[in-house]
Protein backbone atom coordinates (compact mmCIF):
# COMPACT_ATOMS: atom_id res chain seq x y z
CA UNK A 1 53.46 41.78 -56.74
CA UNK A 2 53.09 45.75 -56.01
CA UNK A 3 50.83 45.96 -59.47
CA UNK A 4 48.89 43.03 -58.69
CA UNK A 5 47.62 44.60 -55.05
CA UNK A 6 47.06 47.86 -56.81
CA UNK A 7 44.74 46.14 -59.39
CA UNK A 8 43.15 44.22 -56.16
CA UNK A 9 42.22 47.54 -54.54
CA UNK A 10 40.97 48.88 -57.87
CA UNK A 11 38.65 46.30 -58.17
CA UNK A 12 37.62 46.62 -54.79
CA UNK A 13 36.72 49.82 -55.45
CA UNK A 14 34.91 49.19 -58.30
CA UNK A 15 33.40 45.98 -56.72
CA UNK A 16 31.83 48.74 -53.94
CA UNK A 17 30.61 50.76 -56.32
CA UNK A 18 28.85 47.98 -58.22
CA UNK A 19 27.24 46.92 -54.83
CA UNK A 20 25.63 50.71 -54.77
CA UNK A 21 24.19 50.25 -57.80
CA UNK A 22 22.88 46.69 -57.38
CA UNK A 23 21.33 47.96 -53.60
CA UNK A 24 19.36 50.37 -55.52
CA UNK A 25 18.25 48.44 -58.42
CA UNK A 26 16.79 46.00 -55.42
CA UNK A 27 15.51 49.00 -53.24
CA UNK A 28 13.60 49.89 -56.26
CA UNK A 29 12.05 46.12 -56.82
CA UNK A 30 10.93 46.48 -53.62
CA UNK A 31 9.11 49.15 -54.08
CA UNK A 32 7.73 48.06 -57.30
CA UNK A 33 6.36 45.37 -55.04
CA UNK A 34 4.71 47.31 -52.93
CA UNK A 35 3.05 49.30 -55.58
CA UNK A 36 1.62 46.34 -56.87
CA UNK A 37 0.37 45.05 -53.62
CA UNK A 38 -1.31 48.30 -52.94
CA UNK A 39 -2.70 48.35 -56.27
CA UNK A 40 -4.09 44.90 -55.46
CA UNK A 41 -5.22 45.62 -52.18
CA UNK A 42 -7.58 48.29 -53.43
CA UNK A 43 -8.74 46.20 -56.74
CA UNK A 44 -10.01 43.56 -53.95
CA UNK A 45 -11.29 45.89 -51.35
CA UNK A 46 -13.37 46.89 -54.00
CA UNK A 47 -14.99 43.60 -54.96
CA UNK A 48 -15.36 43.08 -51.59
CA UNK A 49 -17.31 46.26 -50.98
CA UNK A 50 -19.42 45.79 -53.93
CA UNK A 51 -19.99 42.09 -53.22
CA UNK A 52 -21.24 43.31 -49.46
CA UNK A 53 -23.49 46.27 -51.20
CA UNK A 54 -25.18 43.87 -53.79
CA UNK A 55 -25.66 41.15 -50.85
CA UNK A 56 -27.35 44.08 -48.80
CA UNK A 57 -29.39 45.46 -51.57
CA UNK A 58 -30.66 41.96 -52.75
CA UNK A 59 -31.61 41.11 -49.29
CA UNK A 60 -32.93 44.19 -48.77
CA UNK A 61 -35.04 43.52 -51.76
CA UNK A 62 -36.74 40.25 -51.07
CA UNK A 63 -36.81 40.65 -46.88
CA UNK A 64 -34.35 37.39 -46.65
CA UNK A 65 -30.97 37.08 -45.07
CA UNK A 66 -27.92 37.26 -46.69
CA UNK A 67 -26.12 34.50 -48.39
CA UNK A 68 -23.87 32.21 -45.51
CA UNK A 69 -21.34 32.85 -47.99
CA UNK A 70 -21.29 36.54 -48.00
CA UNK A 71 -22.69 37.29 -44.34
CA UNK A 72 -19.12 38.06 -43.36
CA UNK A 73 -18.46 40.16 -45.89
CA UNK A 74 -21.85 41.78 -45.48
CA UNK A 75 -21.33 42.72 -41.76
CA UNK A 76 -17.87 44.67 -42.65
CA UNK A 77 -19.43 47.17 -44.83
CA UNK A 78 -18.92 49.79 -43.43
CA UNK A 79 -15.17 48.62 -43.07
CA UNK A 80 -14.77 47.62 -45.91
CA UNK A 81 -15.29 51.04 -47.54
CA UNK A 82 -12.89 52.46 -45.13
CA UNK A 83 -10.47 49.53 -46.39
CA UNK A 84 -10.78 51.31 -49.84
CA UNK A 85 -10.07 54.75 -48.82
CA UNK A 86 -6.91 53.28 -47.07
CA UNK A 87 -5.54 51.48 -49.63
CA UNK A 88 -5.26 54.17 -51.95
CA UNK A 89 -3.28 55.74 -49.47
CA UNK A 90 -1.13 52.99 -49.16
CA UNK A 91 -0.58 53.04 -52.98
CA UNK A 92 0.16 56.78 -52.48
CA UNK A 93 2.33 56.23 -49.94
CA UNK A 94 3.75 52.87 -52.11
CA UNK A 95 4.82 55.68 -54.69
CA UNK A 96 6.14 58.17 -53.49
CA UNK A 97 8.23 55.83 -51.51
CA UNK A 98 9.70 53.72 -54.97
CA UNK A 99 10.18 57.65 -56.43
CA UNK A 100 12.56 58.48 -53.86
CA UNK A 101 14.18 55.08 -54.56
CA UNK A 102 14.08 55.67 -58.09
CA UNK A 103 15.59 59.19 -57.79
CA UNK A 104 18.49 58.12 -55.54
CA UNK A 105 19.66 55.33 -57.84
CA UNK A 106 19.50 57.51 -60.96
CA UNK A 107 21.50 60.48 -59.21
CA UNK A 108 24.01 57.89 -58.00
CA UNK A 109 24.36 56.28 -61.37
CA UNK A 110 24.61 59.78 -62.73
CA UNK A 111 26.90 60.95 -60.42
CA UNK A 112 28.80 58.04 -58.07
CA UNK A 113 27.64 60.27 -54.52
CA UNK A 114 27.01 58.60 -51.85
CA UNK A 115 25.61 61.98 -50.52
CA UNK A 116 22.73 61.25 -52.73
CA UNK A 117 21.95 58.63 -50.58
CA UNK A 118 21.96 60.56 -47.09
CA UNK A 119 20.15 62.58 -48.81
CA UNK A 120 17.29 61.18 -49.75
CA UNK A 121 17.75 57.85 -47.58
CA UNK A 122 15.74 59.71 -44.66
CA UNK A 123 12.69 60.65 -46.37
CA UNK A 124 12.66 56.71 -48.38
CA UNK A 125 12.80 54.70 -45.09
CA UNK A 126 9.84 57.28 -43.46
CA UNK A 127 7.51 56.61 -45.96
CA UNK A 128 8.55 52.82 -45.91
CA UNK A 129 7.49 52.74 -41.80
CA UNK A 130 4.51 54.92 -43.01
CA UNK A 131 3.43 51.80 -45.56
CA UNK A 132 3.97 48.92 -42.97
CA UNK A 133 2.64 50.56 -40.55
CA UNK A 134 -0.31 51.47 -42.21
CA UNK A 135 -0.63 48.42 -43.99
CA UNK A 136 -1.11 45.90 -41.20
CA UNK A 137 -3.39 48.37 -40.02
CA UNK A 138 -5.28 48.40 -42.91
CA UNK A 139 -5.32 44.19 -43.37
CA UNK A 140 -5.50 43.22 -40.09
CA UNK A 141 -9.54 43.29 -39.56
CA UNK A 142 -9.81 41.97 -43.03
CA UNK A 143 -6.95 38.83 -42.35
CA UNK A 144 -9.03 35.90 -43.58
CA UNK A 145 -9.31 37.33 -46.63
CA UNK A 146 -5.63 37.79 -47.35
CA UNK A 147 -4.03 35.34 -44.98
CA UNK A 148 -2.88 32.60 -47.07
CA UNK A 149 -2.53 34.39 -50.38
CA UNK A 150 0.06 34.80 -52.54
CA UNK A 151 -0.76 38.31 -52.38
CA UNK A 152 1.08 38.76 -48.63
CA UNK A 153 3.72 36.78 -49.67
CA UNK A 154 4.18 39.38 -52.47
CA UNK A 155 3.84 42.53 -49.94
CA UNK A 156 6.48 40.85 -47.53
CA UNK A 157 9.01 40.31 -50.15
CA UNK A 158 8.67 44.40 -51.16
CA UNK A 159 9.09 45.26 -47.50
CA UNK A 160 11.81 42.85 -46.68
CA UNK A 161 13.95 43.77 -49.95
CA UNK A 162 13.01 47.50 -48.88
CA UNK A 163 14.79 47.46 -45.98
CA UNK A 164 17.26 45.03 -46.53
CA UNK A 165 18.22 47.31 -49.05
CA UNK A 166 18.25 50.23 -47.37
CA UNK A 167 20.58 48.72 -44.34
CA UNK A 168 23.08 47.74 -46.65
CA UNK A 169 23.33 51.20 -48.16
CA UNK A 170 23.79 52.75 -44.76
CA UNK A 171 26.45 50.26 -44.13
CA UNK A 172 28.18 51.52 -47.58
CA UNK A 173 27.67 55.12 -46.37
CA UNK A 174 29.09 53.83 -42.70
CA UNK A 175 31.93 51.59 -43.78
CA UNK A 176 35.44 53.51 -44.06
CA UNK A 177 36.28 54.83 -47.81
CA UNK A 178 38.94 52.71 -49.17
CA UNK A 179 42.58 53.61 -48.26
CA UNK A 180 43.69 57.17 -50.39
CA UNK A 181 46.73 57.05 -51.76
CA UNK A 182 48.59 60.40 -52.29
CA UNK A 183 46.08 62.32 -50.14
CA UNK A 184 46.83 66.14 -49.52
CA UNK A 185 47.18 67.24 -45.89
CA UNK A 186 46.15 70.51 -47.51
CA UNK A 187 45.79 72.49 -50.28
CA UNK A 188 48.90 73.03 -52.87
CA UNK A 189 49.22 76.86 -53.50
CA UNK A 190 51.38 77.67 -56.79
CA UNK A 191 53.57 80.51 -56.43
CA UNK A 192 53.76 82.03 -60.21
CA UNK A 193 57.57 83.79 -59.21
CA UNK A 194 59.00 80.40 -58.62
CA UNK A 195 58.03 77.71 -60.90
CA UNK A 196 61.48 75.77 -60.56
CA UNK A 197 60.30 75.70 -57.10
CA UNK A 198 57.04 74.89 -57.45
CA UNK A 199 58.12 71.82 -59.40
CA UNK A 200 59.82 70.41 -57.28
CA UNK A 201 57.13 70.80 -54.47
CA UNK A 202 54.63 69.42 -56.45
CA UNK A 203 56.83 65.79 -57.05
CA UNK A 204 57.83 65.98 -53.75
CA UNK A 205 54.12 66.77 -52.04
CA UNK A 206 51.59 64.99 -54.41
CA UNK A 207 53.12 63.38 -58.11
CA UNK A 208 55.89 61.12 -55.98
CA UNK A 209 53.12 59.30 -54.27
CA UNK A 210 50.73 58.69 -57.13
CA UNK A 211 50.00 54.77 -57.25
CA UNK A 212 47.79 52.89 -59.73
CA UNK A 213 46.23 54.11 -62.95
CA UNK A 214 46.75 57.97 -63.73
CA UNK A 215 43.76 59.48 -65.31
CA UNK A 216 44.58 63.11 -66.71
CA UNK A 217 41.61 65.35 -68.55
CA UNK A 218 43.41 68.37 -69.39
CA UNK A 219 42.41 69.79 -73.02
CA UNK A 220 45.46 71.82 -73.13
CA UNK A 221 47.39 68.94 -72.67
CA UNK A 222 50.33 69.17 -75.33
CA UNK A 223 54.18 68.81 -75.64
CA UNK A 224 54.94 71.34 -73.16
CA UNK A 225 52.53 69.29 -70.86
CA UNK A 226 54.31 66.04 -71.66
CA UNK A 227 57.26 67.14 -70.43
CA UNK A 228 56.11 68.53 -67.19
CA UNK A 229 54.22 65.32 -66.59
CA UNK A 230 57.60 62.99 -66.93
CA UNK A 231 59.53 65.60 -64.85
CA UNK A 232 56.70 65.35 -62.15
CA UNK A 233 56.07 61.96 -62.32
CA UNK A 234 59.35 60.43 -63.30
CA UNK A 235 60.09 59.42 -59.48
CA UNK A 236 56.64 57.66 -58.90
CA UNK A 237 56.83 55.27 -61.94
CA UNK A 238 57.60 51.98 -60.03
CA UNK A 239 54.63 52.64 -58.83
CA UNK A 240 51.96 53.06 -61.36
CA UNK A 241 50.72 50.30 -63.79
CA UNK A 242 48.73 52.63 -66.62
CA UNK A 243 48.68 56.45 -67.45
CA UNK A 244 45.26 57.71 -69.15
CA UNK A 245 45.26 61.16 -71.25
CA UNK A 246 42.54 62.98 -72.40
CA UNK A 247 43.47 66.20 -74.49
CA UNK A 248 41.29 67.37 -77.42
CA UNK A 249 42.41 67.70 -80.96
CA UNK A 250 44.02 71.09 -81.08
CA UNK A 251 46.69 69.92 -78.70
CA UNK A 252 48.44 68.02 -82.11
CA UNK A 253 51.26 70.16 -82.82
CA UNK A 254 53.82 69.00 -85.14
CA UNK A 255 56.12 67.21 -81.96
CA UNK A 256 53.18 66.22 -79.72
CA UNK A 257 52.79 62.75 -81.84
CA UNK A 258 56.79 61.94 -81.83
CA UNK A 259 56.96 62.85 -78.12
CA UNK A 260 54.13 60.71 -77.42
CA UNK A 261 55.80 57.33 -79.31
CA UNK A 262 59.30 58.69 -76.93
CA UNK A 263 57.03 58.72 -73.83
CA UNK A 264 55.15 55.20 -74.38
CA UNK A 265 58.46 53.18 -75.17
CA UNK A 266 60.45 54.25 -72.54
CA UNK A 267 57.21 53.96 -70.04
CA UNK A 268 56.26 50.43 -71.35
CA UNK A 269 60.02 49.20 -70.60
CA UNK A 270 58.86 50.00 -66.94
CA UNK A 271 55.86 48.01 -67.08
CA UNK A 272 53.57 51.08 -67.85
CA UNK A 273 50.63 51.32 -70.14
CA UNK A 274 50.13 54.49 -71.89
CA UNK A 275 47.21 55.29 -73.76
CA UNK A 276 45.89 58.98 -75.18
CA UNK A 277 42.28 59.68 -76.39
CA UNK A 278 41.30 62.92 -77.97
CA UNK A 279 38.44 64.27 -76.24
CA UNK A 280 34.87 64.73 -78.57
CA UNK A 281 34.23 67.87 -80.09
CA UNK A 282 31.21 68.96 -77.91
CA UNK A 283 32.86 67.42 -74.75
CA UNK A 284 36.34 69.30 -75.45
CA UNK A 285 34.68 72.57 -75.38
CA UNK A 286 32.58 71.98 -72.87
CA UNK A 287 35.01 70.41 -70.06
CA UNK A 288 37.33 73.51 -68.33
CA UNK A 289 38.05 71.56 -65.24
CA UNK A 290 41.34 70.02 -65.52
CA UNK A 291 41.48 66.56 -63.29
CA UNK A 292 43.81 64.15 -62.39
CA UNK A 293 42.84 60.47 -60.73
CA UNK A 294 44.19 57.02 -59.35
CA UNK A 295 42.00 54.88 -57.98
CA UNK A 296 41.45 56.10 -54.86
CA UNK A 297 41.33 59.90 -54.90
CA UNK A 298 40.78 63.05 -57.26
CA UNK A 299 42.48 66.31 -57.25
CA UNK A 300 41.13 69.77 -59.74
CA UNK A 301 44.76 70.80 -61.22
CA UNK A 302 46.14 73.74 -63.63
CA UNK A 303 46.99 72.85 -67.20
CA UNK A 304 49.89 70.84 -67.36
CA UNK A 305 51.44 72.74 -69.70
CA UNK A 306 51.40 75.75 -66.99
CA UNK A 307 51.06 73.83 -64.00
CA UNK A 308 54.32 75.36 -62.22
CA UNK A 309 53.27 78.90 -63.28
CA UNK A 310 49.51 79.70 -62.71
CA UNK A 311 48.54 81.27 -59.57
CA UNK A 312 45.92 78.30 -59.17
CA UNK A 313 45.50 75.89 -56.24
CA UNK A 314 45.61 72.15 -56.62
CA UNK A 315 42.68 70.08 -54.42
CA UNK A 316 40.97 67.79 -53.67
CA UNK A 317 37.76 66.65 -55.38
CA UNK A 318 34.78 63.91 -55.39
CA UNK A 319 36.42 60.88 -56.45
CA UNK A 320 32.76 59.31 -57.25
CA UNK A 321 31.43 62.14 -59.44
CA UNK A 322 35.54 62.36 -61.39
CA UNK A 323 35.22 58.94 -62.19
CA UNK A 324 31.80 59.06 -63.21
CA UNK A 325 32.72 62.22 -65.42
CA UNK A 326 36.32 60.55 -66.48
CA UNK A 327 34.49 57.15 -67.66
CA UNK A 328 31.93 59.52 -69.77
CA UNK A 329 34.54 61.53 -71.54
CA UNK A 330 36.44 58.68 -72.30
CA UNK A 331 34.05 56.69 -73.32
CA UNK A 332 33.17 59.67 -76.28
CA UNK A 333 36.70 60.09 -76.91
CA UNK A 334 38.94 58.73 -79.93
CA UNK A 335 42.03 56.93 -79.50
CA UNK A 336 44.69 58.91 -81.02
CA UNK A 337 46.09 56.04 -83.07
CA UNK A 338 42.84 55.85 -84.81
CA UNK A 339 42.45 59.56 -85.44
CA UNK A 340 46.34 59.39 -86.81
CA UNK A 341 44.86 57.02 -89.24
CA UNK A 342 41.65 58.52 -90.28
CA UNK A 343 43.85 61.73 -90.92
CA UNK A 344 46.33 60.22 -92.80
CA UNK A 345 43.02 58.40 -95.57
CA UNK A 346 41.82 62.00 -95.52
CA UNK A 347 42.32 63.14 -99.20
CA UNK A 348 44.72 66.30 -99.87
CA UNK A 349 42.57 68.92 -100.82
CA UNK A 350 44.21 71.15 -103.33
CA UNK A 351 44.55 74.53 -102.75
CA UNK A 352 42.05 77.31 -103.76
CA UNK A 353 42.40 78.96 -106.81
């Protein structure tokens, strides 16, 4: 029952984040919409105007009066040109206001912040006033032309799905984060002379509440770091349901593999999952920031392996942007079953003469 409401929350979480996502991909339809409606707008002031000129011209021309037809569109001339001028800066305005849209959803999809949003939320809703505003402005004189066109219908969607959009992400920034499990009430300072000491602070201050799925990316992760994971962790596994490593290649001493097959039984008896991925080439020597994760909050550790000895604080980090960064990583890394296997089809190479 425990597992099953930690794999509720996760989903929650992941449900939230989805939301985010989808918000965005609808804040930019909108103004997609808009763009097009300017575009239109302007394409039709502009028939308009040059059906008015010719009209003028031709009656101009012979000394007669202007077609019934086109004597409305005659006397707003003068308007109508204005009506051009304004529309291109509606499809100004129309742009810059999807860019900012754009922008936000590719740094959130880039990087999980919802500070991304604050950020540029302000500046995305001012231009979006600026277009409505504007807009009716700009179509109100000119209504019977527009009125009952599909055209308005179009423009109204764009606005509506604008700020639709943009209430529901300022509910998401609003609405309380999701319970954090393990949370620091401050920052864990290791003391290098005691390390037996510092052990036992660290189970009893952070790795004894740990819920959920563990995520570790820690390069240096090897036996040593094995070890002082179980030690840590060893009173907090009733409570998780999966552990996640990601170590690099160089980690594969001669025990790591045994110790790893030790580790996984003896977890899986308690209803663990344990799974290790060796981090990508490129990725292993470019990541230096050792993390650890659940579901629901992030902390920037020391190597495992000298986690109870380095003068190093542990705290606390995005949890957004480290499981945006966790999900890349893994997603280049290679199980280590499979990298067991390819080493082991490898052919011997025989030693130089």
């Amino acid at each position: 029952m425990f597992n099953a409401n930690l794999n509720i929350m996760s989903s929650r979480d992941e449900s939230r984040e989805d939301r985010g996502i989808a918000a965005l991909i609808m804040l930019c339809a909108g103004g997609l919409m808009l763009i097009g409606g300017s575009a239109y707008l302007v394409q039709i002031f502009s028939v308009l105007y040059g059906a008015a000129a010719g009209a003028l011209l031709q009656s101009n021309a012979t000394g007669t009066q202007v077609a019934q037809q086109l004597q409305q569109t005659a006397q707003q001339y003068n308007s109508l040109h204005g009506g051009i001028l304004e529309s291109y800066v509606l499809l100004i305005i129309s742009l810059l206001s999807f860019g900012v849209a754009f922008l936000m959803f590719l740094r959130y999809y880039d990087r999980g912040n919802s500070a991304t949003m604050k950020k540029y939320a302000i500046p995305h809703i001012g231009f979006t006033l600026i277009y409505v505003m504007l807009f009716y402005v700009v179509v109100s004189p000119f209504y019977y032309y527009f009125g009952g066109g599909v055209y308005m219908y179009v423009v109204y969607a764009g606005i509506a799905l604008s700020f639709a959009s943009a209430a529901f992400l300022e509910y998401m920034n609003r609405a309380p984060a999701p319970s954090k499990s393990a949370k620091l009430k401050h920052t864990i300072t290791i003391n290098p002379g005691k390390p037996y000491s510092n052990m036992g602070d660290l189970q009893d201050e952070l790795f004894s509440k740990l819920k959920g799925h563990i995520r570790i990316v820690d390069k240096h992760f090897n036996s040593v770091a094995l070890a002082n994971f179980h030690r840590l962790a060893n009173r907090s596994v009733i409570s998780l349901t999966k552990v996640t490593i990601l170590t690099s290649k160089e980690m594969l001493d001669t025990d790591f593999t045994s110790n790893m097959i030790d580790f996984r039984s003896e977890l899986n008896e308690a209803g663990v999952g344990v799974e290790v991925r060796l981090l990508d080439d490129k990725d292993s020597t470019e990541q230096h920031e050792r993390m650890l994760l659940t579901d629901t909050v992030a902390y920037k550790i020391p190597p495992f392996n000298i986690i109870n000895k380095r003068s190093e604080h542990i705290t606390m980090i995005n949890l957004g942007e480290a499981l945006k960064r966790f999900n890349y990583l893994y997603s280049r890394a290679m199980k280590l079953e499979n990298y067991m296997v390819r080493k082991d089809r490898e052919p011997i190479q025989p030693p130089a003469a």
